[in-house]
PDB file of N, CA and C in Angstrom:
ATOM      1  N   UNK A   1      17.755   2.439 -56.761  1.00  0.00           N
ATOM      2  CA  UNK A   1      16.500   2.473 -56.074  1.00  0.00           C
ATOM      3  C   UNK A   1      16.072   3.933 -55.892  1.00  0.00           C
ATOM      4  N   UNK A   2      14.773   4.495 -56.322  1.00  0.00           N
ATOM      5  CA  UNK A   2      14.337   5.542 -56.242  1.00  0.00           C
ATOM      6  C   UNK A   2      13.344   5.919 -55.020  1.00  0.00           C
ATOM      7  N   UNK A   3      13.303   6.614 -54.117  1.00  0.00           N
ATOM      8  CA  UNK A   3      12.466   7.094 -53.110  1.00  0.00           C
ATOM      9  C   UNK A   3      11.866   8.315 -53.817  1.00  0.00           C
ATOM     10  N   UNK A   4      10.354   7.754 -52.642  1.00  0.00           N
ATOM     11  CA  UNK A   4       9.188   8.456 -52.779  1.00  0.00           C
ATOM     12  C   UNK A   4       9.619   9.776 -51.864  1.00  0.00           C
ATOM     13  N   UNK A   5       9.543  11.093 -52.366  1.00  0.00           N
ATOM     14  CA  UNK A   5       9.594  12.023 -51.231  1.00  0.00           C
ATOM     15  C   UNK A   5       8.242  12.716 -51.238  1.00  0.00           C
ATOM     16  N   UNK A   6       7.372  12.556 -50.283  1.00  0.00           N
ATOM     17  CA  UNK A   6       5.855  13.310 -50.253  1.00  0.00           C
ATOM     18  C   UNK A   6       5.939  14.667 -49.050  1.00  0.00           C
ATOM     19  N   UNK A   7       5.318  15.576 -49.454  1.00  0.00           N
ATOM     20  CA  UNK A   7       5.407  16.692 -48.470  1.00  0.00           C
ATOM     21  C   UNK A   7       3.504  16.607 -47.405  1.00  0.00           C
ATOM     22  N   UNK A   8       3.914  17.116 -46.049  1.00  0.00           N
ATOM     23  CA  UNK A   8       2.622  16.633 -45.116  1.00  0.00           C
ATOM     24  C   UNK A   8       1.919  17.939 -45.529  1.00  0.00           C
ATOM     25  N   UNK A   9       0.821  18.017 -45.623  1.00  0.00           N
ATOM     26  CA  UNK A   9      -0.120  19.320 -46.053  1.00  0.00           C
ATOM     27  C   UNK A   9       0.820  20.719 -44.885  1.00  0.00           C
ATOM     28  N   UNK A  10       0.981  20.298 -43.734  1.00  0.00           N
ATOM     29  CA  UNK A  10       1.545  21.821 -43.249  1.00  0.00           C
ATOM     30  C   UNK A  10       3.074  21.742 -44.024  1.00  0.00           C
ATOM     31  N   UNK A  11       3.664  21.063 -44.304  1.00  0.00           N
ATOM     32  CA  UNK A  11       5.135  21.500 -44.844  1.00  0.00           C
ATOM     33  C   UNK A  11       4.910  21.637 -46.278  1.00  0.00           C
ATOM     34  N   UNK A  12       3.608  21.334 -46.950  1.00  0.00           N
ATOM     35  CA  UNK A  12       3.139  21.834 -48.651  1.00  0.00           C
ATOM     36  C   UNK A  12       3.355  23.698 -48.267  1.00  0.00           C
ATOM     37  N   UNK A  13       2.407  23.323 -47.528  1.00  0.00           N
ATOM     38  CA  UNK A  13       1.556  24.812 -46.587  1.00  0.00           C
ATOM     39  C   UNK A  13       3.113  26.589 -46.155  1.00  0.00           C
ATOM     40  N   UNK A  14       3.962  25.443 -45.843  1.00  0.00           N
ATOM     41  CA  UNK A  14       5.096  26.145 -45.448  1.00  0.00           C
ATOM     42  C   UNK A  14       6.058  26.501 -46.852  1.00  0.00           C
ATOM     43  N   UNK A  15       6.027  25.444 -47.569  1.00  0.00           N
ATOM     44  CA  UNK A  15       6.897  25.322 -48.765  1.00  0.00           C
ATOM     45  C   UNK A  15       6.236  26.790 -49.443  1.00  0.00           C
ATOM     46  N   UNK A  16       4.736  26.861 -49.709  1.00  0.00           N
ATOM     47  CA  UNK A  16       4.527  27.994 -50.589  1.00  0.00           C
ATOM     48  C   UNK A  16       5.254  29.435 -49.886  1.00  0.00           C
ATOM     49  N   UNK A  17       5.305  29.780 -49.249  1.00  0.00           N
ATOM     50  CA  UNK A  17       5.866  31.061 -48.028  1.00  0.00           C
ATOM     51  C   UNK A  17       7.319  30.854 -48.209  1.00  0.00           C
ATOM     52  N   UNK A  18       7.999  30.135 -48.794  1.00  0.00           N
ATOM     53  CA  UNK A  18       9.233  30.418 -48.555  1.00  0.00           C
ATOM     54  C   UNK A  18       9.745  31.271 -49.615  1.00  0.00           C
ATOM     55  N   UNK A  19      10.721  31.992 -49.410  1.00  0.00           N
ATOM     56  CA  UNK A  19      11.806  32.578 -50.356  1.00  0.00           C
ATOM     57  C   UNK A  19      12.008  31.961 -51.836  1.00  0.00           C
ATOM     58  N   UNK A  20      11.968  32.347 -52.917  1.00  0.00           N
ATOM     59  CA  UNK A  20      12.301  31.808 -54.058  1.00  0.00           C
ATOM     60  C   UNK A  20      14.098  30.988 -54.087  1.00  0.00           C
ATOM     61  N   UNK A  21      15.127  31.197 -53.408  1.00  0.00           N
ATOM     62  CA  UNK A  21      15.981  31.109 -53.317  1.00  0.00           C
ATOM     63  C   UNK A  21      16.393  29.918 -52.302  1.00  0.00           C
ATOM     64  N   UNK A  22      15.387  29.935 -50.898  1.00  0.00           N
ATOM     65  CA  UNK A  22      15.231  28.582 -50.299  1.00  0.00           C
ATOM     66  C   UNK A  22      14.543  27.382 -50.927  1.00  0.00           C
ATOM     67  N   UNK A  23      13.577  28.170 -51.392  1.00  0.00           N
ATOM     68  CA  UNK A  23      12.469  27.024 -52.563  1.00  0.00           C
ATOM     69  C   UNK A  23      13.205  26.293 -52.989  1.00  0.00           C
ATOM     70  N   UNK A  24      14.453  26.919 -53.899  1.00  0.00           N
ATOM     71  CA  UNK A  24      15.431  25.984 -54.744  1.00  0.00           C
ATOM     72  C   UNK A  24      15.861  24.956 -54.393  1.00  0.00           C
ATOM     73  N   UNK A  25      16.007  25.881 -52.888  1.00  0.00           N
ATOM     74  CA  UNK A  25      17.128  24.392 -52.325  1.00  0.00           C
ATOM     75  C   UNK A  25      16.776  23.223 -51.778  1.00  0.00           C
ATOM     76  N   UNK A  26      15.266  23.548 -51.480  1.00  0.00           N
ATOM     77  CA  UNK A  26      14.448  22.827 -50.722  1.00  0.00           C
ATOM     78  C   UNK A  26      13.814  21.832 -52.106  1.00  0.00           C
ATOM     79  N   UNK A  27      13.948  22.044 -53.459  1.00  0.00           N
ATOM     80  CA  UNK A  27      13.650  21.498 -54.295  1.00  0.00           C
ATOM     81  C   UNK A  27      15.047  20.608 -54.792  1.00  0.00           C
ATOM     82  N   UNK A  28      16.162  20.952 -54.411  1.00  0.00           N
ATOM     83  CA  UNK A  28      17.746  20.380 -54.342  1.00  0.00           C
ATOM     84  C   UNK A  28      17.652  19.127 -53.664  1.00  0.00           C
ATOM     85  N   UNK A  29      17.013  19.332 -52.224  1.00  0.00           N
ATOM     86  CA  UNK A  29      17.221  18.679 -51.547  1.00  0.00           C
ATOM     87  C   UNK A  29      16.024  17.385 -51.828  1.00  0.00           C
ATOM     88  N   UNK A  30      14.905  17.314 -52.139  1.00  0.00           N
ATOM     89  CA  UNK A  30      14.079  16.740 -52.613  1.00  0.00           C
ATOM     90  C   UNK A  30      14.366  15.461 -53.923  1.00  0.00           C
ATOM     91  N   UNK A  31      15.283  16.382 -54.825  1.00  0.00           N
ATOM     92  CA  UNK A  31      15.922  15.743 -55.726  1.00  0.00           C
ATOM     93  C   UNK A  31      16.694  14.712 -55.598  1.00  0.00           C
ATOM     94  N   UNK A  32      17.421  14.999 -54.056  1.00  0.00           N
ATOM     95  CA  UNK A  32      18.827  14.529 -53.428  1.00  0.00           C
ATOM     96  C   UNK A  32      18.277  13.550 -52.718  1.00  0.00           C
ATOM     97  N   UNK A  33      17.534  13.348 -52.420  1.00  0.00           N
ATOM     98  CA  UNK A  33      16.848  12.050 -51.121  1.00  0.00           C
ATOM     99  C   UNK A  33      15.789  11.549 -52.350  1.00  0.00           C
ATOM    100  N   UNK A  34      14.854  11.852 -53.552  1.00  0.00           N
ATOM    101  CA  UNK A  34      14.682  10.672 -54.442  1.00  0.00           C
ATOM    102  C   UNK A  34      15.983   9.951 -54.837  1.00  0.00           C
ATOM    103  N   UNK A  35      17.019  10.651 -55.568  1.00  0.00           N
ATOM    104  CA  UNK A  35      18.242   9.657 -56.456  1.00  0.00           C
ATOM    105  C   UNK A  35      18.939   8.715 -54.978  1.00  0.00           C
ATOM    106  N   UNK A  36      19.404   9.696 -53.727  1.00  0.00           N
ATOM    107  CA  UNK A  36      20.194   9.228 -52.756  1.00  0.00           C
ATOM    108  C   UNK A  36      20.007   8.289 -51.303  1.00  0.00           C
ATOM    109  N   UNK A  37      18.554   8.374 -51.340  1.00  0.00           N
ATOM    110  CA  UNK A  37      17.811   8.275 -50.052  1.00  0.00           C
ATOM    111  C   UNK A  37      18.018   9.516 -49.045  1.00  0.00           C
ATOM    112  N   UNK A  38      17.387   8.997 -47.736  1.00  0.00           N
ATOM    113  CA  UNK A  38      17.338  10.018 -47.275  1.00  0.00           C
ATOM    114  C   UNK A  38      18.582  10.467 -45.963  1.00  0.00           C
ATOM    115  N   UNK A  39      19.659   9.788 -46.297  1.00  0.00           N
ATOM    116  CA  UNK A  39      20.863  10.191 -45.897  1.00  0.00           C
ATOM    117  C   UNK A  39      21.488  11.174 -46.408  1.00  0.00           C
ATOM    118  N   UNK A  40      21.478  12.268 -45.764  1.00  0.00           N
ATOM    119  CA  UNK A  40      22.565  13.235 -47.110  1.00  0.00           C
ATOM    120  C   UNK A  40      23.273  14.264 -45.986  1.00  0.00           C
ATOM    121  N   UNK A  41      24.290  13.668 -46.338  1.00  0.00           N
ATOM    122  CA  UNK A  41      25.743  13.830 -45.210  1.00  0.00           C
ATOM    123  C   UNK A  41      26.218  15.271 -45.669  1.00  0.00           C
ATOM    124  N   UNK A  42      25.851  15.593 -47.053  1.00  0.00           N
ATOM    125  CA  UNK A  42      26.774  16.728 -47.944  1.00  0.00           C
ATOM    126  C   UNK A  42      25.787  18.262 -47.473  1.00  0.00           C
ATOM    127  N   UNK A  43      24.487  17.764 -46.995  1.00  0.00           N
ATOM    128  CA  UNK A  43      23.652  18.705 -46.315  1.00  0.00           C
ATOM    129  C   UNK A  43      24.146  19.166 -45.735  1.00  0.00           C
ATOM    130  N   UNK A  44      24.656  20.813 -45.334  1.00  0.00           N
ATOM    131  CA  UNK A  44      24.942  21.527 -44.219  1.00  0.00           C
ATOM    132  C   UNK A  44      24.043  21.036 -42.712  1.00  0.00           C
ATOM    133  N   UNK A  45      24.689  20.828 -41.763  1.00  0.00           N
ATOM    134  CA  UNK A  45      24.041  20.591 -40.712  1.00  0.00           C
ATOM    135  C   UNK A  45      22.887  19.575 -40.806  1.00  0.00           C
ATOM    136  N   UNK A  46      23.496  18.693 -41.348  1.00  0.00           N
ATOM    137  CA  UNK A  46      22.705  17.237 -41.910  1.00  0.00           C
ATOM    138  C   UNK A  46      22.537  16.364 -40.314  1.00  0.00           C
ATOM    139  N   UNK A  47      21.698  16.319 -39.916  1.00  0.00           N
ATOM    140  CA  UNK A  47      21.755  15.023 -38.825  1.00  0.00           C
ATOM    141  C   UNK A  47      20.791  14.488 -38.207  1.00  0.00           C
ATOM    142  N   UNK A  48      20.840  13.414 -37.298  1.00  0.00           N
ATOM    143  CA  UNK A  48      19.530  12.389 -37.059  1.00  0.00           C
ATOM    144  C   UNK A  48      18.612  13.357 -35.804  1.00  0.00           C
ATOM    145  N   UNK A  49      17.807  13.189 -36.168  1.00  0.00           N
ATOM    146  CA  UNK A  49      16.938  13.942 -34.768  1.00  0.00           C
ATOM    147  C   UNK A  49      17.150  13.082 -33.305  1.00  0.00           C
ATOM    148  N   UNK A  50      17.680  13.129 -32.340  1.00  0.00           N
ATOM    149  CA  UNK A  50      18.035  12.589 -31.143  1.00  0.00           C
ATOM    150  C   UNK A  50      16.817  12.598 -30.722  1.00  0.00           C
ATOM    151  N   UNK A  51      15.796  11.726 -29.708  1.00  0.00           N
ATOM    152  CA  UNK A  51      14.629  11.450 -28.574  1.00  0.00           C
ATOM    153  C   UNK A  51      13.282  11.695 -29.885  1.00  0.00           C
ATOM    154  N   UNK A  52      13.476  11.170 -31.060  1.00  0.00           N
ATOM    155  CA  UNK A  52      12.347  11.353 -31.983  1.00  0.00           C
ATOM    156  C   UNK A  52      12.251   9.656 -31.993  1.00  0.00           C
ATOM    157  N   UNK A  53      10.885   9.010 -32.492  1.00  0.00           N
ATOM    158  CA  UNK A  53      10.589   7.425 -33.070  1.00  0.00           C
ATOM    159  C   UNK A  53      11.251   7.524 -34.334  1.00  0.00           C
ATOM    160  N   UNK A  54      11.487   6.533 -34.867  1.00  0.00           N
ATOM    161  CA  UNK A  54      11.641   6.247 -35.550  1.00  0.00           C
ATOM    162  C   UNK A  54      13.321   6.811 -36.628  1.00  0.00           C
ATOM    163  N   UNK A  55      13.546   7.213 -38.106  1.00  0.00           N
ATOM    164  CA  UNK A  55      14.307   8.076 -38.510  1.00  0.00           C
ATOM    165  C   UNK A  55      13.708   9.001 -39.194  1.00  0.00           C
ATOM    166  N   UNK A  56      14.457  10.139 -38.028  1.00  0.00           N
ATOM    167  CA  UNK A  56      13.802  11.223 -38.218  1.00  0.00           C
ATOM    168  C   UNK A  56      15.425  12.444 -38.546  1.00  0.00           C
ATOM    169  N   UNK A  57      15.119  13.077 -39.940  1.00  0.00           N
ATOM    170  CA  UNK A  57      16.675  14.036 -40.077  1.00  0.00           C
ATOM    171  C   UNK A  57      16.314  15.663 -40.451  1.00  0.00           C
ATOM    172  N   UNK A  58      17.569  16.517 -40.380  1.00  0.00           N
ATOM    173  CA  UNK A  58      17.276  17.727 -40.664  1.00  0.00           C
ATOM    174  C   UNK A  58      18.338  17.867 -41.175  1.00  0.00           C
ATOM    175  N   UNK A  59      18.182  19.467 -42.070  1.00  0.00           N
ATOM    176  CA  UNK A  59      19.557  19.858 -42.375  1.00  0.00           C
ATOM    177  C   UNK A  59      19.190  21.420 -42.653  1.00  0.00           C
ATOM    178  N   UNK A  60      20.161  22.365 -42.767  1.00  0.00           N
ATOM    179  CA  UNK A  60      19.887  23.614 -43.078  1.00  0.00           C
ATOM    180  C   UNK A  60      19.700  24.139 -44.475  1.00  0.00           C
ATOM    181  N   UNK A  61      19.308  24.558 -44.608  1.00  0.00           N
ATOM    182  CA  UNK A  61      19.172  24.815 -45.694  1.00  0.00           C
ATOM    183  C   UNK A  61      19.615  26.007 -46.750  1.00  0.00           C
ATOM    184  N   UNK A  62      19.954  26.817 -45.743  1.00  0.00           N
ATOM    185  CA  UNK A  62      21.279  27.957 -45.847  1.00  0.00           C
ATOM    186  C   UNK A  62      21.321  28.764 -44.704  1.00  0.00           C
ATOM    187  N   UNK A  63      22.444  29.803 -44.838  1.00  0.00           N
ATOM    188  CA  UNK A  63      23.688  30.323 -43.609  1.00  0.00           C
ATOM    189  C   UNK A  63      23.028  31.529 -43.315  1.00  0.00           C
ATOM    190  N   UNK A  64      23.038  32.197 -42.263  1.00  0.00           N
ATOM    191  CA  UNK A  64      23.480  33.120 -41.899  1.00  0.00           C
ATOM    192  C   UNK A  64      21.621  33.278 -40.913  1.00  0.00           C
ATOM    193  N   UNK A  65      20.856  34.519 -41.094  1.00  0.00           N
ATOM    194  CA  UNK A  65      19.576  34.774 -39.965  1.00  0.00           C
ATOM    195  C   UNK A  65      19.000  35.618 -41.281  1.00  0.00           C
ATOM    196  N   UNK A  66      17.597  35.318 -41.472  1.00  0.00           N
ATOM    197  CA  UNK A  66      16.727  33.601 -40.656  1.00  0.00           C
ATOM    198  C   UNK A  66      17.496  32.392 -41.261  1.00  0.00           C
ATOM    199  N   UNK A  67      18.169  31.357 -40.366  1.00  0.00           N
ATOM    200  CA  UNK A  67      18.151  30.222 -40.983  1.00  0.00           C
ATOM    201  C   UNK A  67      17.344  28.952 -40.837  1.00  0.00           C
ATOM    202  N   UNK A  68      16.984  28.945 -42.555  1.00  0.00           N
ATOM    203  CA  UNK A  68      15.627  27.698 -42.634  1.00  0.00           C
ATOM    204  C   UNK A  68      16.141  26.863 -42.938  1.00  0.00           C
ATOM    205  N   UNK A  69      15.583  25.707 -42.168  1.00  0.00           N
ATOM    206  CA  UNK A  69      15.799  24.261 -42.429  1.00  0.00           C
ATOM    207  C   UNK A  69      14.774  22.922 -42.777  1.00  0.00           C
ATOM    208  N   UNK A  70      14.447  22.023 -43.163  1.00  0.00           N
ATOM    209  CA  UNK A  70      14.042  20.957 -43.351  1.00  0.00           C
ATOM    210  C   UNK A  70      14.209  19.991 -42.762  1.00  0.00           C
ATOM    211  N   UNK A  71      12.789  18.904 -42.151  1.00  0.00           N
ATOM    212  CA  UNK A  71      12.959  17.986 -41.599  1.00  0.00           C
ATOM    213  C   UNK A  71      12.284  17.248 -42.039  1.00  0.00           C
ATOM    214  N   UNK A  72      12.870  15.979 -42.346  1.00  0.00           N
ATOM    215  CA  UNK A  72      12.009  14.451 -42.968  1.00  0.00           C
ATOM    216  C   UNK A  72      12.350  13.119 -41.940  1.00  0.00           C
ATOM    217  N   UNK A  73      11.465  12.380 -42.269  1.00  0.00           N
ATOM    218  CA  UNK A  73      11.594  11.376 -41.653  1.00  0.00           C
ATOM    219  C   UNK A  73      10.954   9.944 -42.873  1.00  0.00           C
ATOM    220  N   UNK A  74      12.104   8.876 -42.272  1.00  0.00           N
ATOM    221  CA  UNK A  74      10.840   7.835 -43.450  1.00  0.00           C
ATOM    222  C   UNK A  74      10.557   6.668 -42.688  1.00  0.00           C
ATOM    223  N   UNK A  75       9.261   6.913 -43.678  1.00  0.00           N
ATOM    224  CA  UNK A  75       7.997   6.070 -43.066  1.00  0.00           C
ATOM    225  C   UNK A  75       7.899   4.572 -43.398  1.00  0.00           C
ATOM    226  N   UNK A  76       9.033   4.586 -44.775  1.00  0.00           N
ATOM    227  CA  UNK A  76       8.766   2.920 -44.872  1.00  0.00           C
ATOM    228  C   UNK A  76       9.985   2.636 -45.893  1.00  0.00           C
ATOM    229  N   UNK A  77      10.966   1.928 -44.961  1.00  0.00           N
ATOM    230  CA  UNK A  77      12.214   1.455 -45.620  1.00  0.00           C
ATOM    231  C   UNK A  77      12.282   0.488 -47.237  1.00  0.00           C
ATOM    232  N   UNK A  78      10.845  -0.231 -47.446  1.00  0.00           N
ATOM    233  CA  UNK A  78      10.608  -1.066 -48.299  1.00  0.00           C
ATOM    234  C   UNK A  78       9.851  -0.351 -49.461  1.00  0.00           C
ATOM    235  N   UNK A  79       9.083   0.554 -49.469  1.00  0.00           N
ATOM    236  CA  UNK A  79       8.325   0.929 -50.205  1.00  0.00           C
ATOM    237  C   UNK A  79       9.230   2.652 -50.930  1.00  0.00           C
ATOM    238  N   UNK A  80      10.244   2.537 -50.035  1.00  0.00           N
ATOM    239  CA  UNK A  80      11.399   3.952 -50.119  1.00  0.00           C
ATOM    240  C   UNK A  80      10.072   4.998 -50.023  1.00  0.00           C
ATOM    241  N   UNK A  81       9.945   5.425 -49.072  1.00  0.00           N
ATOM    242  CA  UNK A  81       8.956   6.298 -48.626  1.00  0.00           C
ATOM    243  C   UNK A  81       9.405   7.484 -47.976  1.00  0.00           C
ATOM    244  N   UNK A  82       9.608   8.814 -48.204  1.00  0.00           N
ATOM    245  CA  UNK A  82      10.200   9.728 -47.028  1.00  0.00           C
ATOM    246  C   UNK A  82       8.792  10.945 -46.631  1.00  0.00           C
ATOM    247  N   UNK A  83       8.777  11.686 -46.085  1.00  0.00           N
ATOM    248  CA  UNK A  83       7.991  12.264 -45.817  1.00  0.00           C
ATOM    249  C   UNK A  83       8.197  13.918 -45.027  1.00  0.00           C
ATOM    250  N   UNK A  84       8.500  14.823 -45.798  1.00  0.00           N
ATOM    251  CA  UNK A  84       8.868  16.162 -45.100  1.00  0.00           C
ATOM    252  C   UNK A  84       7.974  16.752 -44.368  1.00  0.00           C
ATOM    253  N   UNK A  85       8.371  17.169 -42.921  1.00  0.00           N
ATOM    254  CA  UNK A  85       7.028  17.046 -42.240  1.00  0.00           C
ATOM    255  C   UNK A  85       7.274  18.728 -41.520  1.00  0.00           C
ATOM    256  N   UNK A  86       8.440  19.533 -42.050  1.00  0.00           N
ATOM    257  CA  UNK A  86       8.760  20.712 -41.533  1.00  0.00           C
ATOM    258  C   UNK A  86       9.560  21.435 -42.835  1.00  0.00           C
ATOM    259  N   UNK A  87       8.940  22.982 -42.796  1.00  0.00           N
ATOM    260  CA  UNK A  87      10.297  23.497 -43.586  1.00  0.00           C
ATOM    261  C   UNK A  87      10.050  24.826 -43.145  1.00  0.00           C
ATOM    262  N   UNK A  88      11.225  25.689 -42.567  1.00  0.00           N
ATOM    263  CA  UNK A  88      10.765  26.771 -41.805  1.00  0.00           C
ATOM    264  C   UNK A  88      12.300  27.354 -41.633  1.00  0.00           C
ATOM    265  N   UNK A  89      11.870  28.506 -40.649  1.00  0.00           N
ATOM    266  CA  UNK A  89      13.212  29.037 -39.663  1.00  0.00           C
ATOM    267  C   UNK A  89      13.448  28.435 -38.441  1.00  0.00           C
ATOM    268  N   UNK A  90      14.845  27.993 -38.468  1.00  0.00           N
ATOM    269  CA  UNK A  90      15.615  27.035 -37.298  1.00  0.00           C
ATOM    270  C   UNK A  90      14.605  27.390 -35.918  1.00  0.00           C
ATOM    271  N   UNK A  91      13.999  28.638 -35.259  1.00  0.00           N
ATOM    272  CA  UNK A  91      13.742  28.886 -34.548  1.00  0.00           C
ATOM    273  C   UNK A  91      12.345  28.377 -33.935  1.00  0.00           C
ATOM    274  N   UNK A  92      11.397  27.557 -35.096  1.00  0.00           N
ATOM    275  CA  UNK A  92       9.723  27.292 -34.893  1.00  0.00           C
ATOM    276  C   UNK A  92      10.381  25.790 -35.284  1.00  0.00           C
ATOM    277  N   UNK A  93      11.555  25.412 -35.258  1.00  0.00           N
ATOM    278  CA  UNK A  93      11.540  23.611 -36.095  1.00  0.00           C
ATOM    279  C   UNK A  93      11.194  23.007 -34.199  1.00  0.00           C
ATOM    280  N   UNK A  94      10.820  21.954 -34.949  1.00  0.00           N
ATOM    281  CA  UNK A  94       9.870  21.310 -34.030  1.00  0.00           C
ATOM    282  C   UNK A  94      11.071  20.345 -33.676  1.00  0.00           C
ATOM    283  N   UNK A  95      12.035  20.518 -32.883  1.00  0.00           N
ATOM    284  CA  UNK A  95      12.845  19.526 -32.059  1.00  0.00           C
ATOM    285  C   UNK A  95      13.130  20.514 -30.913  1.00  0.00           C
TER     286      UNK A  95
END
């Protein structure tokens, strides 16, 4: 089963500004939640957003300062739908 991964116009918006080197990974990870869904345990600092609706996850996206991370959530278990709605430095992520 293949999932849809769509980016929200501000995390398109964020994606262009990033580092060529986060880009990658953030294009890794994209890859990894179409083939895998959007569980991915092997993500550094992979986990469920606590006091959010619905499923909502993050993970880092690499080590050390600034560290940027990614957050998706999906919108529709049947249609395999995910939706990245953040990609930034740990410090502006919206939890």
């Amino acid at each position: 089963m293949t999932w849809t991964v769509e980016f929200t116009a501000k995390a398109a918006k964020q994606k262009t500004k990033l580092p060529k080197r986060i880009a990658e990974r953030l294009d890794a990870l994209r890859r990894a939640i179409e083939f895998n869904g959007p569980l991915q345990p092997t993500m550094p600092h992979f986990g469920k957003l606590k006091n959010r609706p619905g499923e909502v996850y993050h993970c880092h996206l690499n080590k050390g300062r600034p560290t940027y991370v990614a957050v998706w959530q999906v919108l529709d278990k049947v249609v395999c739908l995910v939706e990245v709605t953040y990609v930034g430095t740990h410090e502006k992520a919206p939890y």
